[in-house]
Protein backbone atom coordinates (compact mmCIF):
# COMPACT_ATOMS: atom_id res chain seq x y z
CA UNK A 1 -160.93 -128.27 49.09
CA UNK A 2 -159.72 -131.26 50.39
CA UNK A 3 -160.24 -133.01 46.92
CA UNK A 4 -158.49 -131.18 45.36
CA UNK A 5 -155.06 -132.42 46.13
CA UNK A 6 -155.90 -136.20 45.59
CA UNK A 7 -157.59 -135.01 42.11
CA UNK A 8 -154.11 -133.37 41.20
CA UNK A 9 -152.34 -136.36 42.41
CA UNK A 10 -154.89 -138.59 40.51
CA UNK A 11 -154.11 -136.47 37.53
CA UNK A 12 -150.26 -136.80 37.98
CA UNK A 13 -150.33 -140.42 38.10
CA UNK A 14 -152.75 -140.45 35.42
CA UNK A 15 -150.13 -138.30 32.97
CA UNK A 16 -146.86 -140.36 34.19
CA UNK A 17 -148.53 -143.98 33.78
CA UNK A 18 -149.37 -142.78 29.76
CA UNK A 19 -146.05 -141.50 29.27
CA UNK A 20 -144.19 -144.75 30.91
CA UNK A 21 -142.80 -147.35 28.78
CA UNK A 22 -144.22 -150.88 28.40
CA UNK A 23 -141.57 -153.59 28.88
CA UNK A 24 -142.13 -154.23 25.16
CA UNK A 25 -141.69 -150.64 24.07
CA UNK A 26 -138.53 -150.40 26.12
CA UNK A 27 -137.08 -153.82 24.60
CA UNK A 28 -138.01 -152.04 20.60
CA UNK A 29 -136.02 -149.43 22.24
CA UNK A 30 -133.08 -151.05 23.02
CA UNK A 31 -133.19 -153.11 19.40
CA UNK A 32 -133.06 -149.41 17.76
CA UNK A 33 -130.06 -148.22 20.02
CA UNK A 34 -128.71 -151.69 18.80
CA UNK A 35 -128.84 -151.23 15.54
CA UNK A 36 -127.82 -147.78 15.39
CA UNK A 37 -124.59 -149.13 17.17
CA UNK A 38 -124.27 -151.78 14.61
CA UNK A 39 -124.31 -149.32 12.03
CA UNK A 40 -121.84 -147.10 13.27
CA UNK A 41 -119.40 -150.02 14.14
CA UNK A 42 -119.87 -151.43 10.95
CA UNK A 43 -119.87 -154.92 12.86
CA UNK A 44 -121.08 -157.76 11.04
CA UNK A 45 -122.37 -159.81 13.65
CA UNK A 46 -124.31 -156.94 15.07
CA UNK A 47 -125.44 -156.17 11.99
CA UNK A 48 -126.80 -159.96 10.89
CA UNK A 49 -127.89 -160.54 14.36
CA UNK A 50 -130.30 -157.43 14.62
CA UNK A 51 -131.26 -157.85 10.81
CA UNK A 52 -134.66 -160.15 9.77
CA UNK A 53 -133.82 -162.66 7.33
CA UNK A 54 -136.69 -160.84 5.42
CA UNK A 55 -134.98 -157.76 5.65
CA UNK A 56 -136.54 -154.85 3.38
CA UNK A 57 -134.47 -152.14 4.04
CA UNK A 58 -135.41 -148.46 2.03
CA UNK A 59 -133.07 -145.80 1.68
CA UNK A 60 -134.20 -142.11 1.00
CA UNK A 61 -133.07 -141.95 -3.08
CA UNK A 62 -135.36 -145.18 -3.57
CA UNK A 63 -132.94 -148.06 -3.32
CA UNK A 64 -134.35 -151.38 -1.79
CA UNK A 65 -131.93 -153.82 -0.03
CA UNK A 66 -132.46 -156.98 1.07
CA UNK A 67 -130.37 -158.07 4.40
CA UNK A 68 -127.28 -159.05 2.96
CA UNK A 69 -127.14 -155.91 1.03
CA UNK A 70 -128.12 -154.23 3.55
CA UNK A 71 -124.92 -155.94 5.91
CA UNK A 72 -122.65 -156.01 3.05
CA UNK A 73 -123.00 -152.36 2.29
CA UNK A 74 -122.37 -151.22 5.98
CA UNK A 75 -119.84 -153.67 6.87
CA UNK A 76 -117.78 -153.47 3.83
CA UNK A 77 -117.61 -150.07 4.18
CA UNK A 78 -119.48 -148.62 1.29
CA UNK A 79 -122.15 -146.58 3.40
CA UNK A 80 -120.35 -145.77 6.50
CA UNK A 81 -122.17 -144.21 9.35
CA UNK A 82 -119.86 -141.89 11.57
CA UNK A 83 -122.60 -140.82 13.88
CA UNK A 84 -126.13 -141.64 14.17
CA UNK A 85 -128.47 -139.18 16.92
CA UNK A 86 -132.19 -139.60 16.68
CA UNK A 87 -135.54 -137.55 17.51
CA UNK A 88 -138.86 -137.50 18.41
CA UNK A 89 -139.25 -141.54 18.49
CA UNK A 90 -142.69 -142.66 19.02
CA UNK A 91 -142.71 -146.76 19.24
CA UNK A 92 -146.48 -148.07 18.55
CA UNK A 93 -146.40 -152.52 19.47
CA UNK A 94 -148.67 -154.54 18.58
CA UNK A 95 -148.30 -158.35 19.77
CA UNK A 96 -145.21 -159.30 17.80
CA UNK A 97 -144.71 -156.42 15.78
CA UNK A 98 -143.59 -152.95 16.34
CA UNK A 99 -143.34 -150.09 14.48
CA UNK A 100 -140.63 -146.61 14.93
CA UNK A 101 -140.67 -143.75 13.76
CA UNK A 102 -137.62 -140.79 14.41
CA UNK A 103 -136.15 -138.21 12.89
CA UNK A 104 -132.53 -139.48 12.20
CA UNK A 105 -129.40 -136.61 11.86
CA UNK A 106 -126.45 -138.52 10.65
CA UNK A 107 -122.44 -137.65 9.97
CA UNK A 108 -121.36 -140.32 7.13
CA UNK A 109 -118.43 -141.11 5.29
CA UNK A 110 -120.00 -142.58 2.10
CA UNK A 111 -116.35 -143.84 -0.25
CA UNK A 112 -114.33 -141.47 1.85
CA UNK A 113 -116.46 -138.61 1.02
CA UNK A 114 -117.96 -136.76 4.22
CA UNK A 115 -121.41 -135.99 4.11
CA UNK A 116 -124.63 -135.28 6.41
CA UNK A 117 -128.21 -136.52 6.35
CA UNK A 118 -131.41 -135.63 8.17
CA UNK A 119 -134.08 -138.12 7.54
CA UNK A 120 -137.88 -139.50 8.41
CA UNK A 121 -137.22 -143.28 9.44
CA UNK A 122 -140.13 -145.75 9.39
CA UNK A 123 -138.87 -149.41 11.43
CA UNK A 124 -140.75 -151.77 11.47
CA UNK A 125 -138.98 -154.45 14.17
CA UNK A 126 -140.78 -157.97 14.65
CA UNK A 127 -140.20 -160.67 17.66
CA UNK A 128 -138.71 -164.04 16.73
CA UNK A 129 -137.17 -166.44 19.03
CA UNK A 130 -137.68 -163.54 21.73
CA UNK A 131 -135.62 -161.05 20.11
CA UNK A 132 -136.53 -158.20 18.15
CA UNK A 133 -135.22 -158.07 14.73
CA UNK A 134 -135.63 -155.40 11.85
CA UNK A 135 -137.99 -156.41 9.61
CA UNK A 136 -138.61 -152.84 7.54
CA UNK A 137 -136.89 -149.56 7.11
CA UNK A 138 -138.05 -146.72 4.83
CA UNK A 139 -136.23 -143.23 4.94
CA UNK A 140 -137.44 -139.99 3.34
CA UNK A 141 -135.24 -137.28 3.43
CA UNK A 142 -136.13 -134.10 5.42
CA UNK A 143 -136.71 -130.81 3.51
């Protein structure tokens, strides 16, 4: 009997240490709060400083932007985020490279006309210079 508290607390520890962040996983975490910031600020430097110069960047209807696209489109105003709240992120690294998946619920305000998407988001972030920077983004639209 007297086991069977330190197996429970062997178990608890057990659970809590799988479900804790890494200090890498929390820093790919931050990066995606970033960006989602960036894009609903529309901010320019946000948006170039969290963006890979090798941006690929994948919207739901097919369209591939690279990163100035990608900044130009958000920061000129043409896709206009309003609010951004994300799901059930997992965050998988592996040395320099990390990969996200969420589901993303978003208010925009695409050319002054209001709208709403929900969304599958594959990121793929990579380190450079000790930052984390979006390499990859492909969306599929939830049905």
């Amino acid at each position: 009997m007297r086991k069977l508290p330190l197996l429970i607390l062997f178990f608890m520890t057990t659970v809590a240490g799988a479900l804790a962040q890494t200090k890498a996983e929390k820093e790919v975490s931050i990066a995606v709060e970033k960006l989602c910031e960036a894009m609903v600020s529309g901010n320019r430097a946000d948006l170039e400083n969290i963006a890979s110069s090798d941006l690929s960047y994948g919207h739901s209807g097919g369209k591939i932007e690279d990163k100035a696209a990608f900044v130009e489109a958000i920061a000129g105003g043409k896709s206009d985020f309003v609010k951004i709240d994300l799901a059930d992120q997992t965050i998988q690294v592996a040395g320099k490279t990390a990969i996200v998946r969420h589901k993303l619920s978003a208010d925009t305000n695409d050319g002054g006309k209001p709208g709403h998407v929900n969304l599958h988001i594959l990121l793929v972030f990579v380190k450079n210079s000790g930052n984390w920077e979006l390499l990859a983004r492909q969306a599929v639209k939830i049905l």
